[in-house]
N, C-alpha and C. Protein backbone atom coordinates (compact mmCIF):
# COMPACT_ATOMS: atom_id res chain seq x y z
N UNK A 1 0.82 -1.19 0.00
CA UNK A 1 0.00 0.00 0.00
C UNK A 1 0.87 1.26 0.00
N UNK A 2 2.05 1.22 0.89
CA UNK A 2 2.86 2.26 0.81
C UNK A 2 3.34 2.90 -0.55
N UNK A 3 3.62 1.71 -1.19
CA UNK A 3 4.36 1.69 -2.23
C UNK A 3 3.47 2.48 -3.56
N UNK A 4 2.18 2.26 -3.26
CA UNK A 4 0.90 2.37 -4.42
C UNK A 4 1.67 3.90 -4.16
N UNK A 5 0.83 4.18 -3.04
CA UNK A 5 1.07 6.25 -2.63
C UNK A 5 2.32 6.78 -2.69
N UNK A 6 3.45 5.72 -2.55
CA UNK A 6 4.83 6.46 -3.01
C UNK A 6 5.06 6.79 -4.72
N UNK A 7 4.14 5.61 -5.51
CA UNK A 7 4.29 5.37 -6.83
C UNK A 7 3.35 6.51 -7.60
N UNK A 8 1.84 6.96 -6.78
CA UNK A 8 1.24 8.23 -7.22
C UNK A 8 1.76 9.46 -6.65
N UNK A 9 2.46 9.42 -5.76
CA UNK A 9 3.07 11.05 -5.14
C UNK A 9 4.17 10.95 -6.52
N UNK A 10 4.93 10.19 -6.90
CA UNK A 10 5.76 10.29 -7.51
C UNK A 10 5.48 10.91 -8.63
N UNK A 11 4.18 9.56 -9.30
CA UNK A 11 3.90 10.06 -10.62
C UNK A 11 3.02 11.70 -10.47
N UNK A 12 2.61 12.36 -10.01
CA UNK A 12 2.06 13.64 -9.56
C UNK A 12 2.99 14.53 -9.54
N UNK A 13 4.43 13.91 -8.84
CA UNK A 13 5.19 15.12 -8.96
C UNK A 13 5.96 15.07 -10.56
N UNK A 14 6.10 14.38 -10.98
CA UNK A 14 6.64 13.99 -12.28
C UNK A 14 5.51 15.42 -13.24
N UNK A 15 4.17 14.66 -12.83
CA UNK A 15 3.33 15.96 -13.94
C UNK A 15 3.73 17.60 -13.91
N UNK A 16 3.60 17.37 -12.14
CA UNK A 16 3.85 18.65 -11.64
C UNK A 16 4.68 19.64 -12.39
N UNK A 17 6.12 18.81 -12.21
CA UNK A 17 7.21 19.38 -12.97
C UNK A 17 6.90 19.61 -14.55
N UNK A 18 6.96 18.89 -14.73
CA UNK A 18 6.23 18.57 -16.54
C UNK A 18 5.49 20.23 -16.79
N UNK A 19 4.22 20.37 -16.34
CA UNK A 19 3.50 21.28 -16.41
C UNK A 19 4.21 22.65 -16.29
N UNK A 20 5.19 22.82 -15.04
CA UNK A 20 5.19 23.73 -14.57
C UNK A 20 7.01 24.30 -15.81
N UNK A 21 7.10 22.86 -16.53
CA UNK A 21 8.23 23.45 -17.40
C UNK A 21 7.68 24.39 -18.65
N UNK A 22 6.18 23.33 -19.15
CA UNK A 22 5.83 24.01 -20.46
C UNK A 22 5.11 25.18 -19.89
N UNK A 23 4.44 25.16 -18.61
CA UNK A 23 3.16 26.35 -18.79
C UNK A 23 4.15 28.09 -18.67
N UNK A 24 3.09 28.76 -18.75
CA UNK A 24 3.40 30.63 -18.79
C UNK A 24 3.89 30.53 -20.31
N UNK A 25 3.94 32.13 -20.92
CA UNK A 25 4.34 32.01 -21.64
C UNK A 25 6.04 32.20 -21.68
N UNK A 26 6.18 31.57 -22.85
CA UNK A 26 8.04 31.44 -23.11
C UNK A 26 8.35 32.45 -23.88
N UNK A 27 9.76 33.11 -24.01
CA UNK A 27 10.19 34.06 -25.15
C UNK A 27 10.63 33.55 -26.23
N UNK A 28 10.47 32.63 -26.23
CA UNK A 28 10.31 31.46 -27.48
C UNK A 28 8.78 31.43 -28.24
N UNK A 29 8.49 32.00 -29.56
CA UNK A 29 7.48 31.59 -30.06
C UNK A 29 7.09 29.97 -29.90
N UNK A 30 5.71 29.54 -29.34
CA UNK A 30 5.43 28.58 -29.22
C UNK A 30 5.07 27.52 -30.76
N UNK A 31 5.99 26.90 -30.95
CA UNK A 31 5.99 25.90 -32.51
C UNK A 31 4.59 25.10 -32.23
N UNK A 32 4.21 24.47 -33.86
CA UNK A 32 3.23 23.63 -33.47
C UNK A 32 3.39 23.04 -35.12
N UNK A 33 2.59 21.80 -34.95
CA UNK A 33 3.05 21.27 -36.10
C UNK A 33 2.68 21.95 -37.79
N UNK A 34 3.57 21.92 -38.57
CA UNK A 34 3.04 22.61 -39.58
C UNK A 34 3.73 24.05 -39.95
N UNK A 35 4.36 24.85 -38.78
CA UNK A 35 4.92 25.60 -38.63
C UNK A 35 6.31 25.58 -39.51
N UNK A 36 7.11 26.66 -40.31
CA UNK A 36 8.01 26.99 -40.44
C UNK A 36 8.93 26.70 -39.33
N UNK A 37 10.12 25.42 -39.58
CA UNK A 37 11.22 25.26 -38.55
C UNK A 37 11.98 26.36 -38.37
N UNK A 38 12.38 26.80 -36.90
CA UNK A 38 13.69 28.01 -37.09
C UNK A 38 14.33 27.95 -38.13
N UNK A 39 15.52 28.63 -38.12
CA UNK A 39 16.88 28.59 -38.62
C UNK A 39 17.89 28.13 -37.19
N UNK A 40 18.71 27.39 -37.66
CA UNK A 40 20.17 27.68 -36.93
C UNK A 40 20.77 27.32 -37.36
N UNK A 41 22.06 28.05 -36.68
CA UNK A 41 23.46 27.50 -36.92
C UNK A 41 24.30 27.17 -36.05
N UNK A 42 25.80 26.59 -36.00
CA UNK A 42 26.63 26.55 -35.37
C UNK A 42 27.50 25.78 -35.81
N UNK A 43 28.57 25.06 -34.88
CA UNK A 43 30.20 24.44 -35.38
C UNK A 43 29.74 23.19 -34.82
N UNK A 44 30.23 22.26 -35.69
CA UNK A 44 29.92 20.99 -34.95
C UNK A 44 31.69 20.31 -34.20
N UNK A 45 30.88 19.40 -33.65
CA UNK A 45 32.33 19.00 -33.37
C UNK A 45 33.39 18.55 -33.82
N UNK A 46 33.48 18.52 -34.99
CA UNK A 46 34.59 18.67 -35.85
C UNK A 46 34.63 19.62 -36.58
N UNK A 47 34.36 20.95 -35.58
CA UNK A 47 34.34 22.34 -36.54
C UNK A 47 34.19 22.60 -37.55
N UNK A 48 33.00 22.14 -37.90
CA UNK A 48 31.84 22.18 -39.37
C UNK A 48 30.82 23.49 -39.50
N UNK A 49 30.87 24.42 -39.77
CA UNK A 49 29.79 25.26 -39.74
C UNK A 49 28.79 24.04 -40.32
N UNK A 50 27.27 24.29 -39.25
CA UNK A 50 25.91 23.75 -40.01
C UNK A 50 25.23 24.76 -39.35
N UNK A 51 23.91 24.52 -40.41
CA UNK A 51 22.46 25.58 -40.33
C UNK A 51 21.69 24.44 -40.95
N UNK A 52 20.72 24.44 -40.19
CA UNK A 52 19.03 24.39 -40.86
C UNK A 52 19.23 24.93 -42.61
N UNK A 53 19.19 25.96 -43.01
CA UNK A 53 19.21 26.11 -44.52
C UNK A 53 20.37 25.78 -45.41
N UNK A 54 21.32 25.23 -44.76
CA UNK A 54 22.26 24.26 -45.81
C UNK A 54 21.40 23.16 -46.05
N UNK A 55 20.50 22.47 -45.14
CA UNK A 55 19.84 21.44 -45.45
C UNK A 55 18.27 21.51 -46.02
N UNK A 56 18.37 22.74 -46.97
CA UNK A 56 16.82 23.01 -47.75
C UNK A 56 17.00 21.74 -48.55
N UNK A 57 15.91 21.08 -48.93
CA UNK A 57 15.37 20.46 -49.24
C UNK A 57 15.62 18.91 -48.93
N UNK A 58 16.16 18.69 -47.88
CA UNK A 58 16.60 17.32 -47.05
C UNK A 58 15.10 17.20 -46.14
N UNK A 59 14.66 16.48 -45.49
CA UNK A 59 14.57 15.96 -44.41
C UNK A 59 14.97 15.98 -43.26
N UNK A 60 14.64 16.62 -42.24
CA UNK A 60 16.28 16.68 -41.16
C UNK A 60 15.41 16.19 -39.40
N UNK A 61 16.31 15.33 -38.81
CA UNK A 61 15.76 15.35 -37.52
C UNK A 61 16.74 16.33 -36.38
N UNK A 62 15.91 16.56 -35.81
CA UNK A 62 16.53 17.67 -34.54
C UNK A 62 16.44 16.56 -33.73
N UNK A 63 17.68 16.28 -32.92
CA UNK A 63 17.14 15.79 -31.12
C UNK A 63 18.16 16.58 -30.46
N UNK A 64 17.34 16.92 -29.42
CA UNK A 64 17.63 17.72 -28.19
C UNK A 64 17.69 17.12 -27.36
N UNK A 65 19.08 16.24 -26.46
CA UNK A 65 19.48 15.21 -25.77
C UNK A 65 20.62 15.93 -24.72
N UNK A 66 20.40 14.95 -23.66
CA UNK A 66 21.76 14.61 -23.07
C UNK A 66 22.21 13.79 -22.16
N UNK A 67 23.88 13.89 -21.94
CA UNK A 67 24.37 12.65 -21.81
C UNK A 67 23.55 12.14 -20.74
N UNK A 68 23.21 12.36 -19.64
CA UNK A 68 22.45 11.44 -18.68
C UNK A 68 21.20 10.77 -18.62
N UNK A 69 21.00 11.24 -20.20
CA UNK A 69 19.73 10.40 -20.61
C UNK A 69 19.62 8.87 -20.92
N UNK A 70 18.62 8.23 -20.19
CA UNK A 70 18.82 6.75 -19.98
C UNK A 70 17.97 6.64 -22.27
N UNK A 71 16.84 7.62 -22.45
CA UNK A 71 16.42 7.07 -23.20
C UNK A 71 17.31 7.42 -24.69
N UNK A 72 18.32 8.31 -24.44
CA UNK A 72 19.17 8.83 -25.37
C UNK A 72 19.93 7.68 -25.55
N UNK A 73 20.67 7.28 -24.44
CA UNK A 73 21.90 6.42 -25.03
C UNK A 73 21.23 4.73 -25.62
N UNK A 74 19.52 4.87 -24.76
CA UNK A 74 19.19 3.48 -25.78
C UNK A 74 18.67 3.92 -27.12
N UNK A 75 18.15 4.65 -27.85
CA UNK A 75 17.44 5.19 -29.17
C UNK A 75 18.78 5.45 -29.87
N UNK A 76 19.81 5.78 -29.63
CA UNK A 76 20.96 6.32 -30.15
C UNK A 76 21.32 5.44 -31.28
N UNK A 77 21.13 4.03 -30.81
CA UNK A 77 21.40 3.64 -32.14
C UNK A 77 20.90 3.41 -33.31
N UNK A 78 19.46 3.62 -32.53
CA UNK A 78 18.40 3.46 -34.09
C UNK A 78 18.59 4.81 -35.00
N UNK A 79 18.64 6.02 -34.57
CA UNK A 79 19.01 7.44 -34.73
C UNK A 79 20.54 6.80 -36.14
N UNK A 80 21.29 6.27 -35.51
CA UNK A 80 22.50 5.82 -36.04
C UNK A 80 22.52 4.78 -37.28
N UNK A 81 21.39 4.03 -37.22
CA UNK A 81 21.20 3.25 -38.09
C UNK A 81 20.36 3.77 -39.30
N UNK A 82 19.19 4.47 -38.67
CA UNK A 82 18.28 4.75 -39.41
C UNK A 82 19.02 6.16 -40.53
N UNK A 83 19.73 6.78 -40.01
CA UNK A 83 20.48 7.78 -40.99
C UNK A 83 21.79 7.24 -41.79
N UNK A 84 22.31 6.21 -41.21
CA UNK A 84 22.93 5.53 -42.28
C UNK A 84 22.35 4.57 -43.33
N UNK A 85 21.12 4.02 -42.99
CA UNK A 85 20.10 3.50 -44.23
C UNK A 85 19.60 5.05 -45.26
N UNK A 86 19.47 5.74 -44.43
CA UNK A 86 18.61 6.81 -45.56
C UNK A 86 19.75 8.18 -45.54
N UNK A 87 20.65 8.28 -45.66
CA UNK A 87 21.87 9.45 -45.64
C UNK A 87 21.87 9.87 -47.40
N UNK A 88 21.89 8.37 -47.51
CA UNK A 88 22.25 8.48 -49.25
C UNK A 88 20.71 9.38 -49.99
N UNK A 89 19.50 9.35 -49.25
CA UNK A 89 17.95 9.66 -49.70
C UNK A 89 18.09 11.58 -49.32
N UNK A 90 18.96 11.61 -48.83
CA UNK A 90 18.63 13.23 -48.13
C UNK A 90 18.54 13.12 -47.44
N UNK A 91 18.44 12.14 -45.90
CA UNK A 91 17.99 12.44 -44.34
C UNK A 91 19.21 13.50 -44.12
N UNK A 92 18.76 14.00 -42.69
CA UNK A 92 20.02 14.78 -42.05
C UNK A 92 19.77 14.18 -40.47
N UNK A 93 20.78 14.04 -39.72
CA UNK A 93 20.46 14.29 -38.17
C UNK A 93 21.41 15.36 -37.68
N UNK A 94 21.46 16.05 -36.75
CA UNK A 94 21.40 16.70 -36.23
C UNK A 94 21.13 16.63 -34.25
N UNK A 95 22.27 16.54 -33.81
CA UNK A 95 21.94 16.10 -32.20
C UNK A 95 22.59 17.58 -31.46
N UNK A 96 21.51 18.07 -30.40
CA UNK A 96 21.95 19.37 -30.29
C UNK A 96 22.14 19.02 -28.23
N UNK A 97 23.16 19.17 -28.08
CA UNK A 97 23.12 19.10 -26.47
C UNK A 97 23.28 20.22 -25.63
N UNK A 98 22.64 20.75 -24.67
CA UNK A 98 22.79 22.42 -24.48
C UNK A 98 23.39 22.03 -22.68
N UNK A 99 23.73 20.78 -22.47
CA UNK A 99 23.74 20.79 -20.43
C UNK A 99 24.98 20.44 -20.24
N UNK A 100 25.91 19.35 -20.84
CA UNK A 100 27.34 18.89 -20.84
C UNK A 100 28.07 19.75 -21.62
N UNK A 101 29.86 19.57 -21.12
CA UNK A 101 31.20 20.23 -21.34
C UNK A 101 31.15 19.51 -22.76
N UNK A 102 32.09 19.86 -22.96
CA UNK A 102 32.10 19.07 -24.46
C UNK A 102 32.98 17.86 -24.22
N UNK A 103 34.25 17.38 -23.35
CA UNK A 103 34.44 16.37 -23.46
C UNK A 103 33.68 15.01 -22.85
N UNK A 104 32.57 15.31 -22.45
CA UNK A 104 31.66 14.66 -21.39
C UNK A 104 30.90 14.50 -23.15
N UNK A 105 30.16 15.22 -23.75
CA UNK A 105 29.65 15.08 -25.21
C UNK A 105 30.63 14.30 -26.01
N UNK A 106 31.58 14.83 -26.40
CA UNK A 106 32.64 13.58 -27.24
C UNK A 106 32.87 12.39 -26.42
N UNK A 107 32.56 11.90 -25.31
CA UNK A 107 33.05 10.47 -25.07
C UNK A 107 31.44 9.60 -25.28
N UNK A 108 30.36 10.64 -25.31
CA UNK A 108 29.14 10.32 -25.36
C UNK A 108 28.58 9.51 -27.17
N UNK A 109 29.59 10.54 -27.83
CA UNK A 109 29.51 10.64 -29.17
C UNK A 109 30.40 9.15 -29.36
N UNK A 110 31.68 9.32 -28.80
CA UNK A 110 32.69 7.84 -29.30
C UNK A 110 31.96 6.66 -28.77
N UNK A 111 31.47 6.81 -27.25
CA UNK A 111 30.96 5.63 -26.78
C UNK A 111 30.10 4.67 -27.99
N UNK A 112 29.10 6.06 -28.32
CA UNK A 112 27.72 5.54 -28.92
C UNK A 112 28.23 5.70 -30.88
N UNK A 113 29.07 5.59 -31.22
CA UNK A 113 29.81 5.67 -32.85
C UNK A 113 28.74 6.64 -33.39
N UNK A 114 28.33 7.99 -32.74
CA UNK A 114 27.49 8.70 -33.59
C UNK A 114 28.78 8.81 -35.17
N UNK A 115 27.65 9.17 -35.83
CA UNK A 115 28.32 9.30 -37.51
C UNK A 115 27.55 11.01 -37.82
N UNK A 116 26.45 11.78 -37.39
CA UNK A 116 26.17 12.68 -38.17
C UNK A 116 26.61 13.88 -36.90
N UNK A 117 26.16 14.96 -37.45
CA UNK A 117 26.84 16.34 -36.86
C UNK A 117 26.03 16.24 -35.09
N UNK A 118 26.97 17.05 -34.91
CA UNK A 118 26.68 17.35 -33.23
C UNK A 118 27.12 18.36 -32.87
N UNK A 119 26.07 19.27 -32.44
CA UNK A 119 26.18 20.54 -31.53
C UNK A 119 26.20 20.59 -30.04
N UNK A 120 27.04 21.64 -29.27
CA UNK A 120 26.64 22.30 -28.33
C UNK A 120 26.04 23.55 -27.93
N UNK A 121 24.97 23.46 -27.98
CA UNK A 121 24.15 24.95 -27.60
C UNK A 121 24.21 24.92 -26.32
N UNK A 122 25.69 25.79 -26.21
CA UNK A 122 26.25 25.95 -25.18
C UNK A 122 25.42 27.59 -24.55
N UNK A 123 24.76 28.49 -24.94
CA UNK A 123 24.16 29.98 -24.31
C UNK A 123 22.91 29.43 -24.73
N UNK A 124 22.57 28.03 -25.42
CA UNK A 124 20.88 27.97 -25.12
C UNK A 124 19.73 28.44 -26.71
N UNK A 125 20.43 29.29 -27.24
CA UNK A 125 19.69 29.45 -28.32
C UNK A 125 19.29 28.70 -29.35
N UNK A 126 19.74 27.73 -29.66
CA UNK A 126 18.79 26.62 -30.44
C UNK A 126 17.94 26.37 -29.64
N UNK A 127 17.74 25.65 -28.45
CA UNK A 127 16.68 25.22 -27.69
C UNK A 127 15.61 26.01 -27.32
N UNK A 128 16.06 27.31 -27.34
CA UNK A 128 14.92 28.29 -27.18
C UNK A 128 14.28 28.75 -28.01
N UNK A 129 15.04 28.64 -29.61
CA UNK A 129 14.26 28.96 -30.68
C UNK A 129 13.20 27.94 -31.16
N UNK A 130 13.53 26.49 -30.24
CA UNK A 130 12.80 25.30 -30.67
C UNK A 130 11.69 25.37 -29.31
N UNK A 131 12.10 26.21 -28.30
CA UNK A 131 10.73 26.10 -26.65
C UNK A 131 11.36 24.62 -26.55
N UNK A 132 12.22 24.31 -26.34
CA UNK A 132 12.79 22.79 -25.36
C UNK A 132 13.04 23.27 -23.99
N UNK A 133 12.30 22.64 -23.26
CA UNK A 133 12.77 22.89 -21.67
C UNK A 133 13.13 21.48 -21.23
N UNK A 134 12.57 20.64 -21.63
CA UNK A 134 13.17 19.10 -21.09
C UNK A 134 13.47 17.82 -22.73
N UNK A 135 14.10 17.47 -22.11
CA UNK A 135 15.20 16.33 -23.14
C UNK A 135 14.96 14.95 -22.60
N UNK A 136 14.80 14.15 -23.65
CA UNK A 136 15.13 14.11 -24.72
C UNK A 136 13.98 14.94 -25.74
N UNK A 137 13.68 15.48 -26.72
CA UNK A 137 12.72 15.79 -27.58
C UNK A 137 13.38 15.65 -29.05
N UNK A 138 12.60 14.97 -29.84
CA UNK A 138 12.69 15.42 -30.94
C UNK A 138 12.12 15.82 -31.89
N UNK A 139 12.91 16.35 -33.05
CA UNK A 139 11.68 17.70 -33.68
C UNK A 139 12.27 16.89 -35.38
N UNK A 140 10.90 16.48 -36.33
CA UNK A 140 11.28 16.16 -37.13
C UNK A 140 10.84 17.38 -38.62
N UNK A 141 11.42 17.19 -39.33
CA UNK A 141 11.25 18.48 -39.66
C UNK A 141 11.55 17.74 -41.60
N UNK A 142 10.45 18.02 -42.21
CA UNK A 142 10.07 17.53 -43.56
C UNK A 142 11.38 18.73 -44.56
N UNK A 143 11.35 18.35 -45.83
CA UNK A 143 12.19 18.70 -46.70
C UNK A 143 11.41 20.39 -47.15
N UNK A 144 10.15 20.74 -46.87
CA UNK A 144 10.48 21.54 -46.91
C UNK A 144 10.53 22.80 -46.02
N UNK A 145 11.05 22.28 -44.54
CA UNK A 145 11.44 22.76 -43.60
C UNK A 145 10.38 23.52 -42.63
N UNK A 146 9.23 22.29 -42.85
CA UNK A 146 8.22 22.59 -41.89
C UNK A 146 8.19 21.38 -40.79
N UNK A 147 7.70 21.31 -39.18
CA UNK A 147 7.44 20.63 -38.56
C UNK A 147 6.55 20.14 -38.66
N UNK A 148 7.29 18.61 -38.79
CA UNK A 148 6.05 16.69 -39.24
C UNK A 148 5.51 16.82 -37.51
N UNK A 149 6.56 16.96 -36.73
CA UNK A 149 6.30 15.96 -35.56
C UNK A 149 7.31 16.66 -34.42
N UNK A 150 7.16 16.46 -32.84
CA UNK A 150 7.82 16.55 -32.27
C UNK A 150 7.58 15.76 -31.50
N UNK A 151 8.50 14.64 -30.84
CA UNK A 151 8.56 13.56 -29.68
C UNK A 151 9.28 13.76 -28.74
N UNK A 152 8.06 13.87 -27.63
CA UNK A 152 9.40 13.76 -26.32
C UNK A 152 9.39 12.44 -25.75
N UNK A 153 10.70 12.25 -25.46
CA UNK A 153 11.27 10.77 -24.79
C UNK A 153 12.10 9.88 -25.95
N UNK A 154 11.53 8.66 -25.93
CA UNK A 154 12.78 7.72 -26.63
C UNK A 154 11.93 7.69 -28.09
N UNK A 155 12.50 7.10 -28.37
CA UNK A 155 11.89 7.47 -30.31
C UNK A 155 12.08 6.05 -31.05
N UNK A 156 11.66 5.27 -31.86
CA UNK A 156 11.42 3.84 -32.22
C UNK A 156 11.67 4.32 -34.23
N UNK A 157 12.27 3.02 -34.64
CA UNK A 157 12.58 3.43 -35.87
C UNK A 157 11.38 3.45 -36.68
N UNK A 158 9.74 2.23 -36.37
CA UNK A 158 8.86 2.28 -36.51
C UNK A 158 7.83 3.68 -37.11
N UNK A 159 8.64 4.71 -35.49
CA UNK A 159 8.21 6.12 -35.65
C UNK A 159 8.88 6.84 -36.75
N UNK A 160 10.46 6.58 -36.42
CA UNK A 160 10.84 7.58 -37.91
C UNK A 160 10.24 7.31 -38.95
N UNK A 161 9.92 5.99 -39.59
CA UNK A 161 9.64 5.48 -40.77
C UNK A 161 8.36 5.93 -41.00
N UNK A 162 7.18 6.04 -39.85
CA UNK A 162 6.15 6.30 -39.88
C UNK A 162 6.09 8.20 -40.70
N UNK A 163 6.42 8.94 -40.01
CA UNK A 163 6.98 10.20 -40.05
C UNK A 163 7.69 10.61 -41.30
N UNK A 164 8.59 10.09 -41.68
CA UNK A 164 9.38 10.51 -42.82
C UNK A 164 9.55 9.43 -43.89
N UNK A 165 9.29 8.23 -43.91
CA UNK A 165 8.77 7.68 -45.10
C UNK A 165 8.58 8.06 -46.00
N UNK A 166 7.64 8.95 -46.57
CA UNK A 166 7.26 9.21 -47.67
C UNK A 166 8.00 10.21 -48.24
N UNK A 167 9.28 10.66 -47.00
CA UNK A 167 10.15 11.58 -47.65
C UNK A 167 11.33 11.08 -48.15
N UNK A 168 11.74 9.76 -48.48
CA UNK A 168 12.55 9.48 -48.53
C UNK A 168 12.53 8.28 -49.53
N UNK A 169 13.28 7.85 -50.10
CA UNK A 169 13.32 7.27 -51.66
C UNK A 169 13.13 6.20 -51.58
N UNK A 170 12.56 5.11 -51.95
CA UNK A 170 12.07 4.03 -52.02
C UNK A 170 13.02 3.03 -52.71
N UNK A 171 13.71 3.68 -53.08
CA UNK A 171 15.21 2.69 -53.70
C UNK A 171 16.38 2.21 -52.91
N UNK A 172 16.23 3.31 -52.12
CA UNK A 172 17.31 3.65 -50.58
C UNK A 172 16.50 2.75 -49.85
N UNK A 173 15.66 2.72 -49.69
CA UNK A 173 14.86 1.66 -48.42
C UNK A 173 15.53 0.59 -48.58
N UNK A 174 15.82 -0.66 -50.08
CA UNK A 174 15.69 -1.85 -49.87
C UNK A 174 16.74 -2.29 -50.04
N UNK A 175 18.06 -1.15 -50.00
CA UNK A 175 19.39 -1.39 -49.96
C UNK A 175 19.90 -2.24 -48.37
């Protein structure tokens, strides 16, 4: 019985928080699906300038992660797989971390063999141009740079495929 009321105080405070991240308003225009994706830019970690509009007419996923995420380091590899099946179609990924140093991010990156670009939004402005207050989220974002979808938590390849399927080449699939 204890356990029931430790398991609903918990889940209550879980909402609590939840609520009290998205509610008031933000200085972040609030996105919604359908919407024009920001722009950004920045250096990746192999000092790459990227932006959102180098990748006009791609496909691109945003995730907004970090390292102490239990559901990051398990989805990581589908993220990893699923853009090396469709890289050659136009996908993009894009992993933006705004809470870890960067060598705490690069051992995150070697651990898990990421292959596509990686940011630190280290002062916060990608995440605020996207209204992210909690991570993992991701923001999928169609070729022509409007928002399909945004998921918070762990993400299933099921879902990408569901989502961006039809953006992506049907020749590339059965490679």
């Amino acid at each position: 019985m204890l356990k029931k009321i430790a398991s609903v105080f918990l889940f209550c405070c879980v909402l609590f928080v939840l609520a009290a991240c998205s509610g008031g308003e933000s200085a972040a225009k609030k996105l919604k699906i359908g919407d024009q994706a920001p722009d950004f830019s920045g250096t990746d970690l192999d000092g790459q300038p990227l932006s959102l509009a180098g990748y006009q007419g791609q496909p691109v996923i945003l995730r907004f992660w970090s390292t102490d995420c239990k559901f990051c380091r398990a989805d990581t590899p589908i993220f990893n797989q699923y853009f090396e099946k469709y890289k050659a179609a136009g996908l993009r990924v894009v992993y933006v971390n705004r809470h870890s140093d960067e060598a705490t991010v690069r051992k995150f990156v070697a651990d898990l063999e990421i292959g596509f670009p990686v940011l630190i939004d280290k002062d916060g402005t990608i995440s605020t141009r996207y209204n992210i207050k909690v991570e993992p989220q991701t923001i999928i974002i169609g070729p022509d740079h409007k928002i399909i979808a945004a998921i918070l938590g762990g993400v299933s390849e099921a879902e990408l495929k569901s989502l961006l399927g039809e953006h992506l080449s049907k020749d590339t699939e059965k490679r």
